[in-house]
Protein backbone atom coordinates (compact mmCIF):
# COMPACT_ATOMS: atom_id res chain seq x y z
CA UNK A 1 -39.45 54.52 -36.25
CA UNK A 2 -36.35 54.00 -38.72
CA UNK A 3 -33.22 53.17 -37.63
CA UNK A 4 -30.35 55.66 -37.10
CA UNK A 5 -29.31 56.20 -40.43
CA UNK A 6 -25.24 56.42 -40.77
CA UNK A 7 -25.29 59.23 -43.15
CA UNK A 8 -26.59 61.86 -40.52
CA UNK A 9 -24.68 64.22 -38.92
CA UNK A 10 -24.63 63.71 -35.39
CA UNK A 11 -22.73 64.40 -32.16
CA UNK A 12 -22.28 62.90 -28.52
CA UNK A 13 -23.93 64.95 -25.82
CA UNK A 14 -20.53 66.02 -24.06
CA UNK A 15 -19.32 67.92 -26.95
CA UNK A 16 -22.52 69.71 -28.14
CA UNK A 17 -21.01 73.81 -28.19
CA UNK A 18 -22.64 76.22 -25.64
CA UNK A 19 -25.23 78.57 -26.95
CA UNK A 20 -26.16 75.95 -30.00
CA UNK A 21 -29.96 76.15 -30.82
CA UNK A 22 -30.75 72.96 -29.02
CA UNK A 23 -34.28 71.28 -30.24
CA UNK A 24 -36.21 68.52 -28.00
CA UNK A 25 -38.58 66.52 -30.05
CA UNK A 26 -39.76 64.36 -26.97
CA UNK A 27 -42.90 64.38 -25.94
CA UNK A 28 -44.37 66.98 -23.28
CA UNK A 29 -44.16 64.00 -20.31
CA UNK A 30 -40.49 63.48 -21.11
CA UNK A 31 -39.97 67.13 -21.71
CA UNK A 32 -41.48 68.23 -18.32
CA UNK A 33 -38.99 65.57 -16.08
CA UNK A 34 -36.63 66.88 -17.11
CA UNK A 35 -34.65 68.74 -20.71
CA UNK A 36 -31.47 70.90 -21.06
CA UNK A 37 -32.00 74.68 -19.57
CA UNK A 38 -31.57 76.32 -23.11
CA UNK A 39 -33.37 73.84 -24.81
CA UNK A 40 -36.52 74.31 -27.13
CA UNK A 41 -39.53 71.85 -27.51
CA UNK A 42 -41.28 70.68 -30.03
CA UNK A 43 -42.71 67.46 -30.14
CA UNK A 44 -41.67 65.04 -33.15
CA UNK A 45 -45.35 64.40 -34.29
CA UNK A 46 -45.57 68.30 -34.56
CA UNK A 47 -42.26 69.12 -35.97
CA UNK A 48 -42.96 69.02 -39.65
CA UNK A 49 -45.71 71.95 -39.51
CA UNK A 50 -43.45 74.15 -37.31
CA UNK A 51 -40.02 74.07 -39.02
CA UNK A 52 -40.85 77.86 -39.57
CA UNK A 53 -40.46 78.73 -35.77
CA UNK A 54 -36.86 77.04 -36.51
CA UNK A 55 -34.14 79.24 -37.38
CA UNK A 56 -33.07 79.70 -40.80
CA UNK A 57 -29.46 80.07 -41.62
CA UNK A 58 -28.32 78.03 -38.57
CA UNK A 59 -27.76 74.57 -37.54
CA UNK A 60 -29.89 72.76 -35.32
CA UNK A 61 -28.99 70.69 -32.64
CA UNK A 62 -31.91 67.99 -32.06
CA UNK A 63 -31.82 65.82 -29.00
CA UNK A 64 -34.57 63.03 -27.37
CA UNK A 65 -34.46 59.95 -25.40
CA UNK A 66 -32.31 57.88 -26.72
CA UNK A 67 -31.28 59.04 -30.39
CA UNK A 68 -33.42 57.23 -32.45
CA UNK A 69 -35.99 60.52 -33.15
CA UNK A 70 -34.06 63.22 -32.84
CA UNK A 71 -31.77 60.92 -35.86
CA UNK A 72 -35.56 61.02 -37.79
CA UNK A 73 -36.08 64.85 -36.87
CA UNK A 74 -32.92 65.37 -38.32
CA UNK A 75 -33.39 63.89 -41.32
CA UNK A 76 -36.84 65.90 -41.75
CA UNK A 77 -35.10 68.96 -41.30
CA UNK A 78 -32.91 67.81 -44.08
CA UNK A 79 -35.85 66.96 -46.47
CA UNK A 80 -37.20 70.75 -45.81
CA UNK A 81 -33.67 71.95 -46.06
CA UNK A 82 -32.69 72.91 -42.69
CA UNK A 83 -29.19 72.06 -41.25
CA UNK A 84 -29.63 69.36 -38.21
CA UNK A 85 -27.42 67.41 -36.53
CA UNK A 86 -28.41 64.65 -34.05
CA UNK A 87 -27.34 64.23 -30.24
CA UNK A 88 -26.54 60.69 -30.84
CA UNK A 89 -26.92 59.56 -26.70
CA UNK A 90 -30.04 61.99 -26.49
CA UNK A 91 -30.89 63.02 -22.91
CA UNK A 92 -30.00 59.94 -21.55
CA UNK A 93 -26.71 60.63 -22.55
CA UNK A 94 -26.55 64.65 -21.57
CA UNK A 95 -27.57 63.61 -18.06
CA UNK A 96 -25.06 60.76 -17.67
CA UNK A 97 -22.41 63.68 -18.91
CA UNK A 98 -23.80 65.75 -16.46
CA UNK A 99 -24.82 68.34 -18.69
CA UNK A 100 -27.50 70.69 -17.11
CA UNK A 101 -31.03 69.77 -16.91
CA UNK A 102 -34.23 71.42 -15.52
CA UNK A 103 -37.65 69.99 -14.89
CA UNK A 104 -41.24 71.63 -15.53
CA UNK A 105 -42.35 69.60 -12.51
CA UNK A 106 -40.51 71.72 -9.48
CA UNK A 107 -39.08 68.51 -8.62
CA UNK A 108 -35.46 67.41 -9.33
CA UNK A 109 -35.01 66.70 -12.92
CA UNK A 110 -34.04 63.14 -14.47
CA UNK A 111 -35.07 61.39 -18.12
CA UNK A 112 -38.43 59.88 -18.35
């Protein structure tokens, strides 16, 4: 995976707005520990034949691990013309904010 590349947009977890479309491009292990409640997924290796379940028209907040492929994700978005900005500190920055999470597991949720 590329490195962050400096001409992306991005933004740090604690000031992503409420009600943003919020995309999670980790994979369904990582999603399922744990993700932000509003959150939708879509794994990264699946992203680029399902940019037309994205919304057109608005910008899209991407978020993973650590930053590194939601800042790729972003940058596909781009290439197809969609509006993306990257969560810079992905999830494991949202949870050290203590920014809402939920897990898929019924157990309490945390970043895998």
């Amino acid at each position: 995976m590329d490195e962050p590349d400096e001409g992306t947009p991005e933004i740090y977890s604690p000031h992503v707005p409420a009600g943003v479309f919020l995309l999670d491009v980790r994979e369904d292990d990582e999603w399922a520990a744990g993700h932000a409640a509003d959150a939708v997924h879509i794994r990264l290796g699946e992203l680029p034949v399902r940019t037309g379940e994205l919304p057109e028209g608005q910008e899209i907040y991407v978020i993973c691990r650590s930053g590194a492929r939601s800042d790729y994700a972003v940058r596909l978005l781009a290439g197809q013309g969609l509006p993306g900005i990257n969560v810079a500190d992905g999830m494991m920055g949202w949870a050290v904010a203590g920014q809402p999470m939920v897990s898929e597991t019924g157990h309490e949720p945390f970043v895998l």
